[in-house]
ModelCIF file with pLDDT and N, C-alpha, C, O atoms, coordinates in Angstrom:
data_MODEL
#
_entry.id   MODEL 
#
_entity.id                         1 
_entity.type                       polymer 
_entity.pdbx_number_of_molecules   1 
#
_entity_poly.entity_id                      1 
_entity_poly.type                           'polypeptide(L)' 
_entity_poly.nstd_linkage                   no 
_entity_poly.nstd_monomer                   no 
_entity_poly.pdbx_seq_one_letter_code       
;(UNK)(UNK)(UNK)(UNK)(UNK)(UNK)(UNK)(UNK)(UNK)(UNK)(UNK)(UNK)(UNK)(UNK)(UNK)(UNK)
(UNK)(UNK)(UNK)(UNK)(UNK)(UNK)(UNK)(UNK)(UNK)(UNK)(UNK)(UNK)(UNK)(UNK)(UNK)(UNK)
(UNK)(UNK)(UNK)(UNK)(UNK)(UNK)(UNK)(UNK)(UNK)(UNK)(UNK)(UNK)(UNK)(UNK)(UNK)
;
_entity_poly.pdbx_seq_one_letter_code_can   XXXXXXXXXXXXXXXXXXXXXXXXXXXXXXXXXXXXXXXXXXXXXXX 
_entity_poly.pdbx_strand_id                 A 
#
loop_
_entity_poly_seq.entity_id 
_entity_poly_seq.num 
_entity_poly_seq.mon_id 
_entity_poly_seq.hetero 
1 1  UNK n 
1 2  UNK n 
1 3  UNK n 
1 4  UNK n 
1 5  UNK n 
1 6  UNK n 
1 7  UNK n 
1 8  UNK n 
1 9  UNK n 
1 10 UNK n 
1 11 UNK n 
1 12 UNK n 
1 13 UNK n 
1 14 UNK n 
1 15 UNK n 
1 16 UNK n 
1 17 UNK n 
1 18 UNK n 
1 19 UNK n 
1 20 UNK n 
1 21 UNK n 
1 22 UNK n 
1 23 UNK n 
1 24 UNK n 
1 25 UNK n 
1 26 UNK n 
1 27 UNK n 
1 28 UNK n 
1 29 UNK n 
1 30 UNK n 
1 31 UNK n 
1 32 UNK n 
1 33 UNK n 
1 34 UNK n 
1 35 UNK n 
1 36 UNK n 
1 37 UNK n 
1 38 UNK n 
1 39 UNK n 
1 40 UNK n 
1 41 UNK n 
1 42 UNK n 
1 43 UNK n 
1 44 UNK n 
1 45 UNK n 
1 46 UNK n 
1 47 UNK n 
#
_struct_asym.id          A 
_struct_asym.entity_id   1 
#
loop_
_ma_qa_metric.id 
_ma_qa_metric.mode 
_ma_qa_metric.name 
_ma_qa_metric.software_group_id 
_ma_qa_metric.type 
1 global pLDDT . pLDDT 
2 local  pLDDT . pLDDT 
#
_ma_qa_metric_global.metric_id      1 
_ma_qa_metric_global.metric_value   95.23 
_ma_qa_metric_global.model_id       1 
_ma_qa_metric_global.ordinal_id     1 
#
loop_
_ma_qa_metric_local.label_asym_id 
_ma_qa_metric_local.label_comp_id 
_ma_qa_metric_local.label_seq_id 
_ma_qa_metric_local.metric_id 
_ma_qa_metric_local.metric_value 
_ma_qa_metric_local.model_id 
_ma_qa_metric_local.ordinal_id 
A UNK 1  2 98.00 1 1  
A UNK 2  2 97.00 1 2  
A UNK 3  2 95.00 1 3  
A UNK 4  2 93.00 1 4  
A UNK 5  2 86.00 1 5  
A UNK 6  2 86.00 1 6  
A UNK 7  2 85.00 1 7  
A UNK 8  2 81.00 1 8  
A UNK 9  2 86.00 1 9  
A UNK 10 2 91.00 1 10 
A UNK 11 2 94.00 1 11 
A UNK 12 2 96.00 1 12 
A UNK 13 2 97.00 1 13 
A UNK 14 2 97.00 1 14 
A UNK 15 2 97.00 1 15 
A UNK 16 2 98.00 1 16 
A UNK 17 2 97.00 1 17 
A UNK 18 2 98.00 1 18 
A UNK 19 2 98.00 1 19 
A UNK 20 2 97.00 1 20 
A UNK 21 2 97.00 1 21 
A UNK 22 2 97.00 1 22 
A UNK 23 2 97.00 1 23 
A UNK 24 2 96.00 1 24 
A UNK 25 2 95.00 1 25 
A UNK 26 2 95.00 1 26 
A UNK 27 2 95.00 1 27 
A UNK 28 2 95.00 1 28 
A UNK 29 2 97.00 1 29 
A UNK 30 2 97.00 1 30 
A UNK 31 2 98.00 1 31 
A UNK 32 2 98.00 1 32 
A UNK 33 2 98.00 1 33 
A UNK 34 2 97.00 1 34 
A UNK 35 2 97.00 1 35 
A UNK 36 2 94.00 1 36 
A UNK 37 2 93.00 1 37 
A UNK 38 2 96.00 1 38 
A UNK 39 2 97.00 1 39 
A UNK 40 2 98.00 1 40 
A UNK 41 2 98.00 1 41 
A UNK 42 2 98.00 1 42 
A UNK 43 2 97.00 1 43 
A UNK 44 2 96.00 1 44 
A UNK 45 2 97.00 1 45 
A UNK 46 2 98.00 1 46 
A UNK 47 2 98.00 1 47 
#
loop_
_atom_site.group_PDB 
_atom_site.id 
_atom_site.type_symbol 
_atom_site.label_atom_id 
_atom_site.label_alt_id 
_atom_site.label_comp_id 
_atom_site.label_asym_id 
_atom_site.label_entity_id 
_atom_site.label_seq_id 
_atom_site.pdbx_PDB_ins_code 
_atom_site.Cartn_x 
_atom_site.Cartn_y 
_atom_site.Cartn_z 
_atom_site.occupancy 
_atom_site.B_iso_or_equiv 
_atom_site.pdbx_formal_charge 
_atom_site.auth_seq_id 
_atom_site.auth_comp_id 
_atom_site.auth_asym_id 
_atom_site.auth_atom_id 
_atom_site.pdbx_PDB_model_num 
ATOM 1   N N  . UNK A 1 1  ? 14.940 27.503 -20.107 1.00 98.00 ? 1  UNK A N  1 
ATOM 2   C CA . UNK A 1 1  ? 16.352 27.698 -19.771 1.00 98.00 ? 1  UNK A CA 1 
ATOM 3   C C  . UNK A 1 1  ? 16.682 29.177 -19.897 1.00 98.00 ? 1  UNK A C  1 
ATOM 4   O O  . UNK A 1 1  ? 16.313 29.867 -20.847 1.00 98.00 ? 1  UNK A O  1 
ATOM 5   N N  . UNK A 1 2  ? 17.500 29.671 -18.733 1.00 97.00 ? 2  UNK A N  1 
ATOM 6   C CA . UNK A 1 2  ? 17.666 31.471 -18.845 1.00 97.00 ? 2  UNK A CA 1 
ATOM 7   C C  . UNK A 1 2  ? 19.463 31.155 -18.578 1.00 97.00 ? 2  UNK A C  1 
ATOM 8   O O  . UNK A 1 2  ? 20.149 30.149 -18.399 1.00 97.00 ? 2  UNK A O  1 
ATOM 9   N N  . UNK A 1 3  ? 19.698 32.544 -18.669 1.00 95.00 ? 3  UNK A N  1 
ATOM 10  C CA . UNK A 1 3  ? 21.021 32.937 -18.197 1.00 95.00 ? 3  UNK A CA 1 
ATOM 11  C C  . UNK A 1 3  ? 21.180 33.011 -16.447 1.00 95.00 ? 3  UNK A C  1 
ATOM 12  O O  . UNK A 1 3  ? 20.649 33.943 -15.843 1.00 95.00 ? 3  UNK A O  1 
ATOM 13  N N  . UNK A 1 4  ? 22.031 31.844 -15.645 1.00 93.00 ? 4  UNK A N  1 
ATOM 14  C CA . UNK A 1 4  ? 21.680 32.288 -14.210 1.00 93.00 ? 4  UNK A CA 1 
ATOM 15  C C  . UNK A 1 4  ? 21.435 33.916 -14.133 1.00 93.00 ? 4  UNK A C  1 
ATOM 16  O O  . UNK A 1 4  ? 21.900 34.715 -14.945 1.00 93.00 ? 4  UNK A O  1 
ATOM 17  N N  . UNK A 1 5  ? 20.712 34.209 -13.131 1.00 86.00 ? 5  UNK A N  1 
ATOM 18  C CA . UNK A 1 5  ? 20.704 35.440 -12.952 1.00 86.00 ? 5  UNK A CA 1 
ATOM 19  C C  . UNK A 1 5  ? 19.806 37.053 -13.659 1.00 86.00 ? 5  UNK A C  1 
ATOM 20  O O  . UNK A 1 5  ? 19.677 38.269 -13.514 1.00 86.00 ? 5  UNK A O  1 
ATOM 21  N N  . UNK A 1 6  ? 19.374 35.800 -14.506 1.00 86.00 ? 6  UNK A N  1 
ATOM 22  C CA . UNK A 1 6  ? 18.585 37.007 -15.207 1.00 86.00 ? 6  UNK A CA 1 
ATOM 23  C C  . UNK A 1 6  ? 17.199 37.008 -14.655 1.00 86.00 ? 6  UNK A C  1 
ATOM 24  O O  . UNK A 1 6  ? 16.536 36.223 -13.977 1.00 86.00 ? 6  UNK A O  1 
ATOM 25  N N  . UNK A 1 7  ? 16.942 38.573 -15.379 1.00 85.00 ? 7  UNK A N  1 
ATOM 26  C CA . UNK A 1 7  ? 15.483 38.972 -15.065 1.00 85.00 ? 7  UNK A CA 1 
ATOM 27  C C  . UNK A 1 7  ? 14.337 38.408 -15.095 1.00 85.00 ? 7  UNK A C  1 
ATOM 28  O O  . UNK A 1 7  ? 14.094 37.748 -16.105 1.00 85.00 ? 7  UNK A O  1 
ATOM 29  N N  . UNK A 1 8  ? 13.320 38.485 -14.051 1.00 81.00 ? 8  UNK A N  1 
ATOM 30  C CA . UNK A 1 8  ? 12.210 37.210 -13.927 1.00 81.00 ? 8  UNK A CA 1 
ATOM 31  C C  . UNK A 1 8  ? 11.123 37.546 -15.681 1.00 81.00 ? 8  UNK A C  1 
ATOM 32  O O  . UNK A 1 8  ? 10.311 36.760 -16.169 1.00 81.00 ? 8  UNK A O  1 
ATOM 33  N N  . UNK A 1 9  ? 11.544 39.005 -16.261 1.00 86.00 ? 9  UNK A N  1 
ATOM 34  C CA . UNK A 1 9  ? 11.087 38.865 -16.850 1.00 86.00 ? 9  UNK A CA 1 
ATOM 35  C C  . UNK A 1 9  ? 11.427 38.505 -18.956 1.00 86.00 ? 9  UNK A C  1 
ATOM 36  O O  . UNK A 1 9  ? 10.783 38.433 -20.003 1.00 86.00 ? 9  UNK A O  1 
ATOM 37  N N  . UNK A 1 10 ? 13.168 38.370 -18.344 1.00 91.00 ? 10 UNK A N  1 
ATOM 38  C CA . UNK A 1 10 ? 13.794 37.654 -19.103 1.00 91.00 ? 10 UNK A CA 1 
ATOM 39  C C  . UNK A 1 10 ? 13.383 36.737 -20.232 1.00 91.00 ? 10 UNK A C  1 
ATOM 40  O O  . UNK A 1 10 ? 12.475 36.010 -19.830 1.00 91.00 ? 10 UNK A O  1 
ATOM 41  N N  . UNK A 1 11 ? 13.823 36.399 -21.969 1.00 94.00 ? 11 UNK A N  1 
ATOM 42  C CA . UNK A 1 11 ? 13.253 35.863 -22.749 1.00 94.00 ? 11 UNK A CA 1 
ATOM 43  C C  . UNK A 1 11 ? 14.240 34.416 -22.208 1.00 94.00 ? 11 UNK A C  1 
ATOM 44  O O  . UNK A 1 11 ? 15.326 34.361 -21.630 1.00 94.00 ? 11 UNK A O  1 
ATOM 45  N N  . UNK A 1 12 ? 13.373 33.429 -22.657 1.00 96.00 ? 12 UNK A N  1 
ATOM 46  C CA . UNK A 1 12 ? 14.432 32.120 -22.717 1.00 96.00 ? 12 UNK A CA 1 
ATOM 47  C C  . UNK A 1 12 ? 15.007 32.018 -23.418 1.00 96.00 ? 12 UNK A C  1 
ATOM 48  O O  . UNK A 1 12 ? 14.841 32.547 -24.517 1.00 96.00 ? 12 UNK A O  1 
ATOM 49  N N  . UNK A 1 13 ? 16.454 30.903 -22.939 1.00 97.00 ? 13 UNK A N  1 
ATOM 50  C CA . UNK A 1 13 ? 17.305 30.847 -23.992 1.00 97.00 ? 13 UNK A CA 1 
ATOM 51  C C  . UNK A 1 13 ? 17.020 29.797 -24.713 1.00 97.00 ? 13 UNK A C  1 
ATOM 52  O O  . UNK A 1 13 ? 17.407 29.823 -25.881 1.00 97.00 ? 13 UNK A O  1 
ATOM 53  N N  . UNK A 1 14 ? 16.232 28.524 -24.200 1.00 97.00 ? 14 UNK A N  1 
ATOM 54  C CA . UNK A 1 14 ? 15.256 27.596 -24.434 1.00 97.00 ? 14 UNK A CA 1 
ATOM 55  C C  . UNK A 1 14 ? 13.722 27.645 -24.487 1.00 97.00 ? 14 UNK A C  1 
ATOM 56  O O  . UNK A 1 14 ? 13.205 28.760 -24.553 1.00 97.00 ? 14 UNK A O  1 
ATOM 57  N N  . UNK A 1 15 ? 13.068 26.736 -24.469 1.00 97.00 ? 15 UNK A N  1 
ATOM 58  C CA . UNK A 1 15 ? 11.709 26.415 -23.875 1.00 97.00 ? 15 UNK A CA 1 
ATOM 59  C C  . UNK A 1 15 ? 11.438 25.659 -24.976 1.00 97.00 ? 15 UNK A C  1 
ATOM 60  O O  . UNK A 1 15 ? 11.703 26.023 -26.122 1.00 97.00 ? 15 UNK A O  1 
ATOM 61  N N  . UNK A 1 16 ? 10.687 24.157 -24.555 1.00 98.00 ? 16 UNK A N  1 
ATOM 62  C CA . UNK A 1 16 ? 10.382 23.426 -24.950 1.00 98.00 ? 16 UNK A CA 1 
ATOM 63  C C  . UNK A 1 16 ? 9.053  22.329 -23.969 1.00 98.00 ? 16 UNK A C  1 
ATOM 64  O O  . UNK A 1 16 ? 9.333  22.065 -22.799 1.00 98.00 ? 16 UNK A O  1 
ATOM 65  N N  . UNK A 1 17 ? 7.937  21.880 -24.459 1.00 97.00 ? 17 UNK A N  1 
ATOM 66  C CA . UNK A 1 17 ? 6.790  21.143 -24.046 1.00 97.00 ? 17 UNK A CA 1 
ATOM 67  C C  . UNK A 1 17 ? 7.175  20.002 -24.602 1.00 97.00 ? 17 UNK A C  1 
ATOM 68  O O  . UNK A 1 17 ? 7.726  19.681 -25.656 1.00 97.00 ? 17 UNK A O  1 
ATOM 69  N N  . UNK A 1 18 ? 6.427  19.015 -22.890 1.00 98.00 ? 18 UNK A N  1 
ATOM 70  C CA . UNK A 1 18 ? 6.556  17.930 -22.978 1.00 98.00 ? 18 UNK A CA 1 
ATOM 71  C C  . UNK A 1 18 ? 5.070  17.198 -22.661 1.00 98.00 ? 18 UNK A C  1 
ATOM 72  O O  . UNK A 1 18 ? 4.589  17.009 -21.543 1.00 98.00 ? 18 UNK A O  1 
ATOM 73  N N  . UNK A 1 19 ? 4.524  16.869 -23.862 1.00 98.00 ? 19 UNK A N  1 
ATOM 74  C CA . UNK A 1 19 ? 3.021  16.576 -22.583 1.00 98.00 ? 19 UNK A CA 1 
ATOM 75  C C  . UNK A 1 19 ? 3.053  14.834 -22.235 1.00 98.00 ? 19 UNK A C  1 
ATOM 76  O O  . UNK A 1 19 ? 3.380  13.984 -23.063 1.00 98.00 ? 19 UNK A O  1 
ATOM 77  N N  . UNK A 1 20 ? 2.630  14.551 -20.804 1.00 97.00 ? 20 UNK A N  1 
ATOM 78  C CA . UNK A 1 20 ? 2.779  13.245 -20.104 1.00 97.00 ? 20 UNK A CA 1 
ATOM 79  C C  . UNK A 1 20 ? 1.689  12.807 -19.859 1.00 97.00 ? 20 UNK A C  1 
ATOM 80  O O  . UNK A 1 20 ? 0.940  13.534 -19.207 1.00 97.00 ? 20 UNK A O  1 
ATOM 81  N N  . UNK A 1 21 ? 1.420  12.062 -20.098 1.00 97.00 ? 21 UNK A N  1 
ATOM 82  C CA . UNK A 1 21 ? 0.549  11.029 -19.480 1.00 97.00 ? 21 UNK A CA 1 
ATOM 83  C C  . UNK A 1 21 ? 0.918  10.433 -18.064 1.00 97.00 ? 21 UNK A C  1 
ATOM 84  O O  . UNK A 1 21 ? 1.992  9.833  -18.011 1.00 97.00 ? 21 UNK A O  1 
ATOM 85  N N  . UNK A 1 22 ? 0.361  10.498 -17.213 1.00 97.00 ? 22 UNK A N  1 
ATOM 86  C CA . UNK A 1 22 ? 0.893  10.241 -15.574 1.00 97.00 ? 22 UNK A CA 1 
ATOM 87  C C  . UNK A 1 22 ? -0.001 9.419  -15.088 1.00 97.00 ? 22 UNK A C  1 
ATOM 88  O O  . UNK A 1 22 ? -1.182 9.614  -15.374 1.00 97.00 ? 22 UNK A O  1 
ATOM 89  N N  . UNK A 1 23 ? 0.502  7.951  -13.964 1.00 97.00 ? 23 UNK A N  1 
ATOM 90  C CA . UNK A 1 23 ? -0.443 7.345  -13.470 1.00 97.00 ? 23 UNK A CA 1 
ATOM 91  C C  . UNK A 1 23 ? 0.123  8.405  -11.883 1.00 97.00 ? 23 UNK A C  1 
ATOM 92  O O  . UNK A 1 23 ? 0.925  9.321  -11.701 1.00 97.00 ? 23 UNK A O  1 
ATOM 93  N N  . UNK A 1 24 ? -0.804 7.646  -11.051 1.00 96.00 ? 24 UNK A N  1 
ATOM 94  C CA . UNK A 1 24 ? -0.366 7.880  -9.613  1.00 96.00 ? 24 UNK A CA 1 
ATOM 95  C C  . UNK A 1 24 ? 1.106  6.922  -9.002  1.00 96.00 ? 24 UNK A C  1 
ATOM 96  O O  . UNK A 1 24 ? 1.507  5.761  -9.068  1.00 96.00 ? 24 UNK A O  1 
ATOM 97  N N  . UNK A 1 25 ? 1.503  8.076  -8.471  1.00 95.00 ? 25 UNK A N  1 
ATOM 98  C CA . UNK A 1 25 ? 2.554  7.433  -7.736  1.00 95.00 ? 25 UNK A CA 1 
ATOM 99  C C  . UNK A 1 25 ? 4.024  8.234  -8.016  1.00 95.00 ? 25 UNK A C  1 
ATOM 100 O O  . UNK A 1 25 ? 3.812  9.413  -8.298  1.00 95.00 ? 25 UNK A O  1 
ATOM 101 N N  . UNK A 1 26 ? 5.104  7.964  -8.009  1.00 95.00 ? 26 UNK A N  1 
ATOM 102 C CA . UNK A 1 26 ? 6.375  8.552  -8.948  1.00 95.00 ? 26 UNK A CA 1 
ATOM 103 C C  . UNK A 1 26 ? 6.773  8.087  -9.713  1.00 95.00 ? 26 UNK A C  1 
ATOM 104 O O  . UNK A 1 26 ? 6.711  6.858  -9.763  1.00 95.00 ? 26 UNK A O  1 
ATOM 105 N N  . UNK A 1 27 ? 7.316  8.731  -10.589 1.00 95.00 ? 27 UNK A N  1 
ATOM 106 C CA . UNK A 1 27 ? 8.087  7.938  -11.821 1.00 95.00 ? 27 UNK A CA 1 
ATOM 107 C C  . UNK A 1 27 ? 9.039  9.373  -12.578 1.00 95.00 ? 27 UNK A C  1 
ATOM 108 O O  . UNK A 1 27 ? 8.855  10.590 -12.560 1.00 95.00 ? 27 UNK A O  1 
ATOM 109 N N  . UNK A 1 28 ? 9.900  8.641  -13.091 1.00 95.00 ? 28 UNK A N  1 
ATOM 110 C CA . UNK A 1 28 ? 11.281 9.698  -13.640 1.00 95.00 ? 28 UNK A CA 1 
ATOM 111 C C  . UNK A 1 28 ? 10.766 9.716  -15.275 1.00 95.00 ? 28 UNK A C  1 
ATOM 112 O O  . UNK A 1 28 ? 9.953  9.027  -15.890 1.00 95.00 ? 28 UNK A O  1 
ATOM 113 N N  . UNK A 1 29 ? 11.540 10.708 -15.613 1.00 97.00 ? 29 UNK A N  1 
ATOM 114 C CA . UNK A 1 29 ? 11.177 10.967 -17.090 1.00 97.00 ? 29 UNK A CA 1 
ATOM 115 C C  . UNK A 1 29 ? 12.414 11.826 -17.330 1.00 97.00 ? 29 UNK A C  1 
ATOM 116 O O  . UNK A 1 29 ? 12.779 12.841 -16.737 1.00 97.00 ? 29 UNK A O  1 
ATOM 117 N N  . UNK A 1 30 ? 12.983 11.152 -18.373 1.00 97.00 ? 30 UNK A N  1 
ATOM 118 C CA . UNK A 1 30 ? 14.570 11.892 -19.154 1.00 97.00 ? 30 UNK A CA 1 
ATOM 119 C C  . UNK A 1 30 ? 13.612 12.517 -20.185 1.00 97.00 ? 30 UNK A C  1 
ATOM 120 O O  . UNK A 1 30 ? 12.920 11.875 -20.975 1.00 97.00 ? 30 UNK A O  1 
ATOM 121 N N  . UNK A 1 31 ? 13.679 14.149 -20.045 1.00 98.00 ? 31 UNK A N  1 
ATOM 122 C CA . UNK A 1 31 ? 13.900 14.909 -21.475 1.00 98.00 ? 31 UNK A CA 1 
ATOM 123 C C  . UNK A 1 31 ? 14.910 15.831 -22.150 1.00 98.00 ? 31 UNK A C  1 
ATOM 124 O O  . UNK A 1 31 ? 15.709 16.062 -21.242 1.00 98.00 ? 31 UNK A O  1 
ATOM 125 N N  . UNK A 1 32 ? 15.243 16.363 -23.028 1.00 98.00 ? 32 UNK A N  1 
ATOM 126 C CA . UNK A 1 32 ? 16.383 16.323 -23.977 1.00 98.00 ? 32 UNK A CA 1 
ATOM 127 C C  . UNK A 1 32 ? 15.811 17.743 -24.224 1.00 98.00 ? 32 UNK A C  1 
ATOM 128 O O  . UNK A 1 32 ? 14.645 18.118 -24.345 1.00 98.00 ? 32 UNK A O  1 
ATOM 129 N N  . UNK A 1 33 ? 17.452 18.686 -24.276 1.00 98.00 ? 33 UNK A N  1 
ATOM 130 C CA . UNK A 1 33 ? 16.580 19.917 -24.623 1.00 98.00 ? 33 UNK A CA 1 
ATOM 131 C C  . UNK A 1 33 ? 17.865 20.897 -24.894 1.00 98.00 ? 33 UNK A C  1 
ATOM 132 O O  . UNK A 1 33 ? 18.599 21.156 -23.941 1.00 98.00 ? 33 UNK A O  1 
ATOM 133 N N  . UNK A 1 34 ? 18.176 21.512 -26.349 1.00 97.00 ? 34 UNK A N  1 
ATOM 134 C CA . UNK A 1 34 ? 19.137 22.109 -26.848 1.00 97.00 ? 34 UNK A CA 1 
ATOM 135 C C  . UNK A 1 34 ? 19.243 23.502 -26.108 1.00 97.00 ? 34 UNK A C  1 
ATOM 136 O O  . UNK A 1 34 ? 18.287 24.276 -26.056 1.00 97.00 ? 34 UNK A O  1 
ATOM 137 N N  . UNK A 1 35 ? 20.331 23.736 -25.606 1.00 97.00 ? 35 UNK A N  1 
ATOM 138 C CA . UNK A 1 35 ? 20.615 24.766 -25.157 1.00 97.00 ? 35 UNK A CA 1 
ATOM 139 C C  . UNK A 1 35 ? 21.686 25.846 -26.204 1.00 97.00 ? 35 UNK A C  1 
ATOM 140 O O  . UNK A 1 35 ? 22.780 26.022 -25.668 1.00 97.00 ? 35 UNK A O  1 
ATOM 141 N N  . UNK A 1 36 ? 21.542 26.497 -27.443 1.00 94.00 ? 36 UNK A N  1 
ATOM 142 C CA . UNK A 1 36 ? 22.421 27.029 -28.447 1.00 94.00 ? 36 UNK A CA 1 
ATOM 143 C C  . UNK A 1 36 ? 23.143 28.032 -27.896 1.00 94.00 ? 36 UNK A C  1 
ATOM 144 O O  . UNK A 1 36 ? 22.804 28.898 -27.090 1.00 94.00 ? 36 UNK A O  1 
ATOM 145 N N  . UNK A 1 37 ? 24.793 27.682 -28.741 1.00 93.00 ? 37 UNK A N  1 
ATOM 146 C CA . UNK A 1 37 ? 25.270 28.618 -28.500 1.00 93.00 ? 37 UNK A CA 1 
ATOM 147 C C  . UNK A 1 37 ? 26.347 28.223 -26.865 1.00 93.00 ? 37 UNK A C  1 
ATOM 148 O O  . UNK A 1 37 ? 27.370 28.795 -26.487 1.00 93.00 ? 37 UNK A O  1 
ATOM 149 N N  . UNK A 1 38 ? 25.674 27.180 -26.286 1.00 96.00 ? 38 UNK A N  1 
ATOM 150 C CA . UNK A 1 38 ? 26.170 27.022 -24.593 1.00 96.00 ? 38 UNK A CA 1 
ATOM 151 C C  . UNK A 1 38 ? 27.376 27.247 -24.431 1.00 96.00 ? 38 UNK A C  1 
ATOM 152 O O  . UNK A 1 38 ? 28.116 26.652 -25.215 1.00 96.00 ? 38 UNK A O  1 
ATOM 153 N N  . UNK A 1 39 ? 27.895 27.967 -23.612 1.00 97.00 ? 39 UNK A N  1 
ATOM 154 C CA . UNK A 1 39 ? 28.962 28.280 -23.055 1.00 97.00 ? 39 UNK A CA 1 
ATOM 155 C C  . UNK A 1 39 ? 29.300 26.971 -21.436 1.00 97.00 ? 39 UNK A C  1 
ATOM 156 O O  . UNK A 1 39 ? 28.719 26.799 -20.364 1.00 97.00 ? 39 UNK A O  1 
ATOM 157 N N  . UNK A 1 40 ? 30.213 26.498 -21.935 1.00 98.00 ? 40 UNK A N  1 
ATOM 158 C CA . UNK A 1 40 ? 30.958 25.552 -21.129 1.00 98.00 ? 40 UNK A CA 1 
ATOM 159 C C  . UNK A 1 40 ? 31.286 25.867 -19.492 1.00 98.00 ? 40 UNK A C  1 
ATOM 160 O O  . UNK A 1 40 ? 31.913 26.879 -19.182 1.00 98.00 ? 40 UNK A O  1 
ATOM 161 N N  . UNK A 1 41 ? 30.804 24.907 -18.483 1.00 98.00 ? 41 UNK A N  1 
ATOM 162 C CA . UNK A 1 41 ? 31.038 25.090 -17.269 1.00 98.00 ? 41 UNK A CA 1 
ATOM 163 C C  . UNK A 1 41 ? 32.485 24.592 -16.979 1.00 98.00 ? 41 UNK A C  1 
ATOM 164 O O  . UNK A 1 41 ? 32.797 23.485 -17.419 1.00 98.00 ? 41 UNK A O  1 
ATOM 165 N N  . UNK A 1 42 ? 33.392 25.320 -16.274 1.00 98.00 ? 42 UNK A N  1 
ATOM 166 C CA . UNK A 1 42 ? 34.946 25.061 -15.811 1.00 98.00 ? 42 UNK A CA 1 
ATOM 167 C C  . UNK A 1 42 ? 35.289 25.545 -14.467 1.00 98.00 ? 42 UNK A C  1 
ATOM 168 O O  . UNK A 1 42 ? 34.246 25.877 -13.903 1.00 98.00 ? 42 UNK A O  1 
ATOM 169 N N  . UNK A 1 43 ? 36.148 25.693 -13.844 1.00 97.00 ? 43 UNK A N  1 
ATOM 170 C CA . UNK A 1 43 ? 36.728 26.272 -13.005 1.00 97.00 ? 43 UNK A CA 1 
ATOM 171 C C  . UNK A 1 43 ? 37.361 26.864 -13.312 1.00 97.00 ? 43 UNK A C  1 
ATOM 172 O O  . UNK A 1 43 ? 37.933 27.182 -12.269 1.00 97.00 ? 43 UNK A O  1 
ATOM 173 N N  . UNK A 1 44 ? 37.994 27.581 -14.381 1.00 96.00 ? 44 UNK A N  1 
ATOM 174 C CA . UNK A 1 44 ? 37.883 28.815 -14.979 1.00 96.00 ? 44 UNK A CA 1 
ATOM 175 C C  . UNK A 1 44 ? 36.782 30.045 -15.455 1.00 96.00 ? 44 UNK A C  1 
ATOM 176 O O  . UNK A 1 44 ? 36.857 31.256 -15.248 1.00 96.00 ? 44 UNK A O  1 
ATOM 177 N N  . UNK A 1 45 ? 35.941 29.412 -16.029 1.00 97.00 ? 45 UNK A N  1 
ATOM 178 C CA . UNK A 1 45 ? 35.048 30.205 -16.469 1.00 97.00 ? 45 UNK A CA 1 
ATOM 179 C C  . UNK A 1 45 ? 33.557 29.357 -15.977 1.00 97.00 ? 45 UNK A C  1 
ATOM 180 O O  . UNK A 1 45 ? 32.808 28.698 -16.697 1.00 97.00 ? 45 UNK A O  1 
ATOM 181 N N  . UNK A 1 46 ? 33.446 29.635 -14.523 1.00 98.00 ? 46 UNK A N  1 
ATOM 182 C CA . UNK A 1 46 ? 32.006 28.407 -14.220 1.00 98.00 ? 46 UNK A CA 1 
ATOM 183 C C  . UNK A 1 46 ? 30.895 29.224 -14.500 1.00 98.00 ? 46 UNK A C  1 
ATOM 184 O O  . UNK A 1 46 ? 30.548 30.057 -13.663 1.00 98.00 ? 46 UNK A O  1 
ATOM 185 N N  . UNK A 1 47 ? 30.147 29.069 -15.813 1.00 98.00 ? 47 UNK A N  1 
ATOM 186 C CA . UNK A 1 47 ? 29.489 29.611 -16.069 1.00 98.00 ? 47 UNK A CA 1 
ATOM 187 C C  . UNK A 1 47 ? 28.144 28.736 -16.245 1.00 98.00 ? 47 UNK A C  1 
ATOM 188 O O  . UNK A 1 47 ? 27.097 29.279 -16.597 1.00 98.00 ? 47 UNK A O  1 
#
């Protein structure tokens, strides 16, 4: 997770590993991942 817009060589504001086990075919996977500090998306401030 970065700040939109930042530098490709930018630190994250996140990062977190998930390792999967995968058969063939598709399948969805919910993961969970703290973003600190987050500043709130609005139509005031869509950040």
């Amino acid at each position: 997770i970065y700040e939109r817009g930042a530098d490709d060589d930018a630190t994250p504001l996140a990062t977190s590993d998930y390792p999967l086990r995968l058969e063939a075919g598709q399948k969805q996977q919910y993961v969970v991942i703290e973003v600190p500090n987050a500043k709130l998306w609005s139509p005031e401030d869509p950040h």
